[in-house]
N, C-alpha and C. Protein backbone atom coordinates (compact mmCIF):
# COMPACT_ATOMS: atom_id res chain seq x y z
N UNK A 1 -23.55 34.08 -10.09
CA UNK A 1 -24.33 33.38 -11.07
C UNK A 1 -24.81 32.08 -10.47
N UNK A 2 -26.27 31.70 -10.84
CA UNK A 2 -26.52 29.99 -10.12
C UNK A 2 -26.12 29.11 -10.86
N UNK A 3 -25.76 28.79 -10.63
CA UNK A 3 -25.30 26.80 -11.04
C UNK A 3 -26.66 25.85 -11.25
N UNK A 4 -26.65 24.96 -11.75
CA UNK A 4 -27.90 24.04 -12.16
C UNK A 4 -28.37 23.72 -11.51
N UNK A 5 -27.29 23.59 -9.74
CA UNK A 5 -27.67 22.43 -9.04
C UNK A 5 -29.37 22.18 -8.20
N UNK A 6 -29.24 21.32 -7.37
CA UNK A 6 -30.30 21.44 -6.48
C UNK A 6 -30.24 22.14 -5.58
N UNK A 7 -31.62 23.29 -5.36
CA UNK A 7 -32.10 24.26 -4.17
C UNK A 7 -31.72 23.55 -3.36
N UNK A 8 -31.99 22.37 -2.83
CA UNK A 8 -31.14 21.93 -1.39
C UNK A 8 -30.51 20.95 -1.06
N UNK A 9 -29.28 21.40 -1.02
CA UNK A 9 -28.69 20.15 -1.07
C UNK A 9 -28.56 19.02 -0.42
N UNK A 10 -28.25 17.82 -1.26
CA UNK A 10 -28.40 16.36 -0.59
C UNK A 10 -29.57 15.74 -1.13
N UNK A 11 -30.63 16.39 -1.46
CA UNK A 11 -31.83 16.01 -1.95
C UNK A 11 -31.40 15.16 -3.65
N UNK A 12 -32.58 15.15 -3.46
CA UNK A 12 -32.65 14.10 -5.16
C UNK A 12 -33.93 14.25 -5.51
N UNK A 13 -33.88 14.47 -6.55
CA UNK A 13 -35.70 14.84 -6.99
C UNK A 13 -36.32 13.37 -7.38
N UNK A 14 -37.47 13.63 -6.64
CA UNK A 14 -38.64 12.68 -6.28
C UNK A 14 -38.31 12.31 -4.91
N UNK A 15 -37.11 12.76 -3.71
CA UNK A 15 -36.95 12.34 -2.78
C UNK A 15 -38.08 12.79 -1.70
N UNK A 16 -38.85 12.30 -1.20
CA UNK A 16 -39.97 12.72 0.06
C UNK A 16 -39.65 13.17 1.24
N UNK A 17 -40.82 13.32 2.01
CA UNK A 17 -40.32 13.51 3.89
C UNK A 17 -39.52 12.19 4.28
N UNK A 18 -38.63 12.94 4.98
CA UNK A 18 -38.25 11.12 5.77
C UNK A 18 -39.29 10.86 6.93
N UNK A 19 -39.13 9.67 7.14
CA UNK A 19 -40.46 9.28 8.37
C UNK A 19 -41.05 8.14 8.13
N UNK A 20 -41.74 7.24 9.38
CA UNK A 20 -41.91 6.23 9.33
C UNK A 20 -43.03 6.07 8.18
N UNK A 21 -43.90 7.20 8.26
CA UNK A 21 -45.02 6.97 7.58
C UNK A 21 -45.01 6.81 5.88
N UNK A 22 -44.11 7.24 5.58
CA UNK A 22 -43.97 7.22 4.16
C UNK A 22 -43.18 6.03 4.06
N UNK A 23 -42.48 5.38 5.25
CA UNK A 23 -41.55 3.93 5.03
C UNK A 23 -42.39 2.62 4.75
N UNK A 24 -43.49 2.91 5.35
CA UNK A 24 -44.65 1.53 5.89
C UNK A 24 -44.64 0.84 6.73
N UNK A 25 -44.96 -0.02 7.32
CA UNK A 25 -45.07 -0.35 9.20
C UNK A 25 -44.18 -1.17 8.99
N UNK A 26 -43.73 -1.05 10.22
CA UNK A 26 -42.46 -1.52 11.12
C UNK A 26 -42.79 -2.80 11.91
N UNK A 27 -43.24 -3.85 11.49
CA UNK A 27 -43.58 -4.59 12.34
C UNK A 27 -43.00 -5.33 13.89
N UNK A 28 -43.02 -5.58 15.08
CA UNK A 28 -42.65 -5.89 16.73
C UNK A 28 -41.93 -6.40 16.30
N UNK A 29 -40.76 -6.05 17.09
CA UNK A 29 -39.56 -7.15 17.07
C UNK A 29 -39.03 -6.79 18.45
N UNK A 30 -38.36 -8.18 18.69
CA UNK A 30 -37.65 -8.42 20.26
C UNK A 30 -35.87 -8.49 19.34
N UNK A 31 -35.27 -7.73 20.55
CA UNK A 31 -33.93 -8.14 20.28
C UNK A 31 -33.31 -9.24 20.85
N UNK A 32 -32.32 -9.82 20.72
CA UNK A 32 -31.76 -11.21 21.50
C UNK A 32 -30.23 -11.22 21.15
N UNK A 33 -29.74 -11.04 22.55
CA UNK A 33 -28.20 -10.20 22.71
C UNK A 33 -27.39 -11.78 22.82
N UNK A 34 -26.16 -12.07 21.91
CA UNK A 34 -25.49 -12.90 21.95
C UNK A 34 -24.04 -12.66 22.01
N UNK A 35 -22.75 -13.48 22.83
CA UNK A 35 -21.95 -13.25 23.18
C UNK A 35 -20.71 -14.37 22.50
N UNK A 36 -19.72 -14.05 22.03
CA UNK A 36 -19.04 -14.86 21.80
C UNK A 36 -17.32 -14.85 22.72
N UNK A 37 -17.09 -15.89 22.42
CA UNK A 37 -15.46 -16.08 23.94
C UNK A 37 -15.01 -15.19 23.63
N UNK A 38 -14.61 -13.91 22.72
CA UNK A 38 -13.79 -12.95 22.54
C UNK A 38 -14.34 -11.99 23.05
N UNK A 39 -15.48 -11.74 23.58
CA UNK A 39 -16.32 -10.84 24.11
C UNK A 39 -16.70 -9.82 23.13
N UNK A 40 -17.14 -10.25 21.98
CA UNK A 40 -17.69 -9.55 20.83
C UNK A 40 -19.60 -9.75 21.48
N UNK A 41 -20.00 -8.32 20.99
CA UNK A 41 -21.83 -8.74 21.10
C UNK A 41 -22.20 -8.50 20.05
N UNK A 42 -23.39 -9.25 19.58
CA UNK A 42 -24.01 -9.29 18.75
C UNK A 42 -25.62 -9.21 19.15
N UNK A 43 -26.70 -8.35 18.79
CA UNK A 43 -27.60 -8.63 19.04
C UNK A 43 -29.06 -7.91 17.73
N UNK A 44 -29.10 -9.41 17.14
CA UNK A 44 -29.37 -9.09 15.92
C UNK A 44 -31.30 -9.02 16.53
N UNK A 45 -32.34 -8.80 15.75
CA UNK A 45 -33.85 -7.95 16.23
C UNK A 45 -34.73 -9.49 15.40
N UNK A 46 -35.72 -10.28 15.93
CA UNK A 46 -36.52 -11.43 15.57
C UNK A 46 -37.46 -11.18 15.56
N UNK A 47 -38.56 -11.06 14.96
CA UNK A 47 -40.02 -11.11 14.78
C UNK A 47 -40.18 -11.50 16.27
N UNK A 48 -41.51 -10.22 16.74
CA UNK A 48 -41.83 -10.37 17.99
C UNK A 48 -42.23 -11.91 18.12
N UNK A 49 -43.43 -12.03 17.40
CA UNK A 49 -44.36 -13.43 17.35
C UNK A 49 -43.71 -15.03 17.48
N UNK A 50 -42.37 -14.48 17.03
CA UNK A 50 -41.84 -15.87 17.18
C UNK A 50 -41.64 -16.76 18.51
N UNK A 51 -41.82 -17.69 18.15
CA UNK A 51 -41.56 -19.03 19.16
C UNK A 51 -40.38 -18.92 19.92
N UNK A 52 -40.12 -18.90 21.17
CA UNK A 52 -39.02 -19.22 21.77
C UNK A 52 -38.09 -19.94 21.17
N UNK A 53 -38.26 -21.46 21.02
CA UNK A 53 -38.03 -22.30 20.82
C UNK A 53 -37.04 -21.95 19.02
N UNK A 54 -37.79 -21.44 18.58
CA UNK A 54 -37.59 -21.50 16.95
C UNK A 54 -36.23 -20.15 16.82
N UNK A 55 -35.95 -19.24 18.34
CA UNK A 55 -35.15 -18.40 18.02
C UNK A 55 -33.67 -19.45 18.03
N UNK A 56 -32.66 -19.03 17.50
CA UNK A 56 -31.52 -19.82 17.70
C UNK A 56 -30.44 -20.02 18.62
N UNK A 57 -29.93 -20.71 19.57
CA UNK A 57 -29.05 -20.61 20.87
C UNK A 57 -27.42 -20.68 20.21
N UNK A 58 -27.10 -20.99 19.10
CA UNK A 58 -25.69 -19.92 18.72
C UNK A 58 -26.03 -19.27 17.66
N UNK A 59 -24.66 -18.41 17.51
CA UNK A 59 -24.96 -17.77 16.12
C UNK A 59 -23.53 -17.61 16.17
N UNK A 60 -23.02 -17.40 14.29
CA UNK A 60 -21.59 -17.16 14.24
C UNK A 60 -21.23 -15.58 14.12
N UNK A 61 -20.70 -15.19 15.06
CA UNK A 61 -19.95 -14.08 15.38
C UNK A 61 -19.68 -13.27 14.05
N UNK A 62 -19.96 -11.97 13.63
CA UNK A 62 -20.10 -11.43 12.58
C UNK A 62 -17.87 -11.04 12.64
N UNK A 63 -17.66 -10.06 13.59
CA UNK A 63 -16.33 -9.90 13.92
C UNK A 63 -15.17 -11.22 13.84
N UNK A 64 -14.76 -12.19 14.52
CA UNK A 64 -14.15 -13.15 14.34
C UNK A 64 -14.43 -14.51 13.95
N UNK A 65 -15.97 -15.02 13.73
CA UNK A 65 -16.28 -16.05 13.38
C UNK A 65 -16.62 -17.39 14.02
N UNK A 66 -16.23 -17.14 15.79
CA UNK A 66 -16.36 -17.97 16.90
C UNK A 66 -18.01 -17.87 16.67
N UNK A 67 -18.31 -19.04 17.83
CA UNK A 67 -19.76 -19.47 17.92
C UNK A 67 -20.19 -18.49 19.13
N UNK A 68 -21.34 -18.09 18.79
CA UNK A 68 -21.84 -16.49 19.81
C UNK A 68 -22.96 -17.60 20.52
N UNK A 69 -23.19 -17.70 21.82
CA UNK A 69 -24.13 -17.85 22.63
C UNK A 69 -24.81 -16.80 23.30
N UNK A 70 -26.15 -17.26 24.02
CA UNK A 70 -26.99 -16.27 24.99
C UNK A 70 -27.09 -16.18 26.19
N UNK A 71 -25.72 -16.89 26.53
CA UNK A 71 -25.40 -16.68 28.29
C UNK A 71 -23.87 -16.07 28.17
N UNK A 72 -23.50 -14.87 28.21
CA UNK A 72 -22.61 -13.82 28.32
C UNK A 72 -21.86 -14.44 29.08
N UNK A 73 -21.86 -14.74 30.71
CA UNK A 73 -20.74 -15.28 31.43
C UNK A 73 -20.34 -17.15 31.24
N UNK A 74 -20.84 -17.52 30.16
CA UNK A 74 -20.65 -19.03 30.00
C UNK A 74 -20.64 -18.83 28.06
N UNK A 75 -19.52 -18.04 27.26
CA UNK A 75 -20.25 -18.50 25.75
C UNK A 75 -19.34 -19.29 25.44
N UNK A 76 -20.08 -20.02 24.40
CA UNK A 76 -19.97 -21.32 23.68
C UNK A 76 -18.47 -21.25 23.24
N UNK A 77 -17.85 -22.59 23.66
CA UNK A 77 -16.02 -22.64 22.94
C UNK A 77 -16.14 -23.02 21.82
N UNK A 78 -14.91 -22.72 21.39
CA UNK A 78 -14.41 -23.00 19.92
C UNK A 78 -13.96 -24.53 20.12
N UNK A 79 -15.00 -25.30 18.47
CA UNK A 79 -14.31 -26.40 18.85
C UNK A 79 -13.24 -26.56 17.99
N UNK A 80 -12.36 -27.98 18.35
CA UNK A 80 -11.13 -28.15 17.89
C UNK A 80 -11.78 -28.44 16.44
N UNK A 81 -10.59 -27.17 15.64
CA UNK A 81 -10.25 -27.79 14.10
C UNK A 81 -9.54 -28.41 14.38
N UNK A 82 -9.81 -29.31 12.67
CA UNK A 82 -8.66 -30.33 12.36
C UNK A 82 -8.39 -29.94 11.20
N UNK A 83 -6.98 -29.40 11.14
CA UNK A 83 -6.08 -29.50 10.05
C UNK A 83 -6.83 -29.49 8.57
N UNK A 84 -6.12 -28.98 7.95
CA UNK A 84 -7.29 -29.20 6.04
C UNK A 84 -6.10 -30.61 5.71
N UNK A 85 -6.62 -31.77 5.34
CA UNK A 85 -6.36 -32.64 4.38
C UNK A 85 -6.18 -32.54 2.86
N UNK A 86 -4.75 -33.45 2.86
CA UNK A 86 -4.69 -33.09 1.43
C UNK A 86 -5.26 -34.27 0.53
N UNK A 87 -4.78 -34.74 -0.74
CA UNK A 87 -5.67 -35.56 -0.84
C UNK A 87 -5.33 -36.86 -0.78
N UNK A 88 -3.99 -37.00 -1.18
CA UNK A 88 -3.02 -38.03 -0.66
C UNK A 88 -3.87 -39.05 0.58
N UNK A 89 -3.78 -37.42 1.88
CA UNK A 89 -4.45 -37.85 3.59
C UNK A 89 -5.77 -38.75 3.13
N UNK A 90 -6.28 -38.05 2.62
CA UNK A 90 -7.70 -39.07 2.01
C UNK A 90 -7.70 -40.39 1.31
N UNK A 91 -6.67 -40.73 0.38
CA UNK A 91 -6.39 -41.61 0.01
C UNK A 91 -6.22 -42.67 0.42
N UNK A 92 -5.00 -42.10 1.35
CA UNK A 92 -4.35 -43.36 2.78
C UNK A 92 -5.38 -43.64 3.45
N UNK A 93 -6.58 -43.00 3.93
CA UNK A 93 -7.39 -43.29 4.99
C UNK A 93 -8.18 -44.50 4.06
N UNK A 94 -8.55 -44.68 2.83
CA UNK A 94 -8.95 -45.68 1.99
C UNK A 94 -8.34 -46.64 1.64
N UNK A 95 -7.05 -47.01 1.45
CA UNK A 95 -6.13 -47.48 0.94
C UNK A 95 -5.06 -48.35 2.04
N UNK A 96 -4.75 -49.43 1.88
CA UNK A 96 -3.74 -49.95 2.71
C UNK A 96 -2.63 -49.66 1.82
N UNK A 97 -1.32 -50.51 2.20
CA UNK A 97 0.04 -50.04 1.68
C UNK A 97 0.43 -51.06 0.55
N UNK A 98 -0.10 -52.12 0.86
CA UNK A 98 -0.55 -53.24 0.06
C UNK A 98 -1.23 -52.70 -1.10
N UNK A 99 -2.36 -52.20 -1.17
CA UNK A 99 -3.32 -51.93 -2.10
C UNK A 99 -2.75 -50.71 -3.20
N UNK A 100 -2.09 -49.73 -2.71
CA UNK A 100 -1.55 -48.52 -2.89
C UNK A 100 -0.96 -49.22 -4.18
N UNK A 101 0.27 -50.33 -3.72
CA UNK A 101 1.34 -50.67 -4.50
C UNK A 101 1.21 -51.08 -5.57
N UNK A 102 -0.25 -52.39 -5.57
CA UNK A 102 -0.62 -52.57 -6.20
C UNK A 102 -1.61 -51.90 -7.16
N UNK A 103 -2.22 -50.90 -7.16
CA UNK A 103 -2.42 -50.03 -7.90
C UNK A 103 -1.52 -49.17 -8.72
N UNK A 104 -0.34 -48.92 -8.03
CA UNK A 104 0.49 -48.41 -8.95
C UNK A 104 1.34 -49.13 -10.04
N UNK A 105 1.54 -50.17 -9.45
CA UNK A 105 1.66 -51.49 -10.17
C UNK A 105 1.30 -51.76 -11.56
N UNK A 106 -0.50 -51.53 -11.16
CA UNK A 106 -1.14 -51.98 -12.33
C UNK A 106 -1.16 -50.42 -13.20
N UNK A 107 -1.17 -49.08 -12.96
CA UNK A 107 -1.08 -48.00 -13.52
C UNK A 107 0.31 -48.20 -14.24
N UNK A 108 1.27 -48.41 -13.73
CA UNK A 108 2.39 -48.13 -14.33
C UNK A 108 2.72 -49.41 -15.80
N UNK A 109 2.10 -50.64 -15.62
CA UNK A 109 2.34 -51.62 -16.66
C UNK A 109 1.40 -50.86 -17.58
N UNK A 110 0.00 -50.09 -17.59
CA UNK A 110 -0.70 -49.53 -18.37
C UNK A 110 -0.11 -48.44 -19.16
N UNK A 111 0.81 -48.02 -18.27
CA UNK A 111 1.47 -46.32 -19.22
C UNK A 111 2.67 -47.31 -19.60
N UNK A 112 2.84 -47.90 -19.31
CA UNK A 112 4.51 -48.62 -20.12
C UNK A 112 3.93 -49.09 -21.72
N UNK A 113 2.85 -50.02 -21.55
CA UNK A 113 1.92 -50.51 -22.69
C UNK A 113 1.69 -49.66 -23.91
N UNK A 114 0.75 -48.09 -23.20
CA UNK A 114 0.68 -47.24 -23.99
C UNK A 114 1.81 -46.18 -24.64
N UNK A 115 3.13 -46.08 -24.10
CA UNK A 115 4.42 -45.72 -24.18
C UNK A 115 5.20 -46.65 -25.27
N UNK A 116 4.69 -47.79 -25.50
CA UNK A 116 5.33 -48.71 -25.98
C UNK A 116 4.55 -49.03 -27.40
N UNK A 117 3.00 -48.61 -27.89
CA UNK A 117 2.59 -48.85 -28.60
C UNK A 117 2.54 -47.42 -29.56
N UNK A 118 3.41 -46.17 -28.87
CA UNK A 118 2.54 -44.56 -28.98
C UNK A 118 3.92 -44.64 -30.02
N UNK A 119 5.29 -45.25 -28.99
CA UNK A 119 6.84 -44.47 -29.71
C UNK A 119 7.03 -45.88 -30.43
């Protein structure tokens, strides 16, 4: 007995020929092969027409995230992170030890005030 399905399968109705011509033009493109220190490649395709100049000399590595250059035996190092800051770290970098104290100083006579007028 047949089944409902589609005469051939994989198809989808309204699906066409495959082929460039039914896709629409493909416009020139140059590829430009980039390398990152892990020896990952990347080489993503740029509008032929473009400017030298305007193509980009790193790119970030799709695989690990290092900086990809376009000289394979020289690519670009990783530079040094620094640590994530908390906010405290931020604070101190604003703040002397002096200033700190006295801020808490003046915070804490404020909540004593309002503690004292609440109970």
């Amino acid at each position: 007995m047949a089944s409902g399905g589609s005469a051939i399968r994989g198809s989808r109705v309204g699906a066409g020929p495959m082929g460039e011509q039914d896709r629409g033009f493909q416009a020139e493109r140059i590829r430009v092969d980039y390398w990152c220190g892990n020896g990952h490649q990347l080489s993503p395709y740029f509008l032929a027409t473009i400017e030298p100049e305007e193509i980009p000399e790193l790119r970030d590595c799709p695989s690990c995230g290092a900086p990809a250059g376009r000289d394979q035996a020289n690519p670009p190092q990783v530079t040094k992170l620094e640590p994530y800051k908390t906010h405290l770290a931020y604070v101190k970098e604003r703040r002397t030890e002096e200033e700190a104290v006295a801020l808490l100083e003046e915070a804490l006579v404020q909540l004593r005030a309002r503690r004292g007028t609440v109970a």
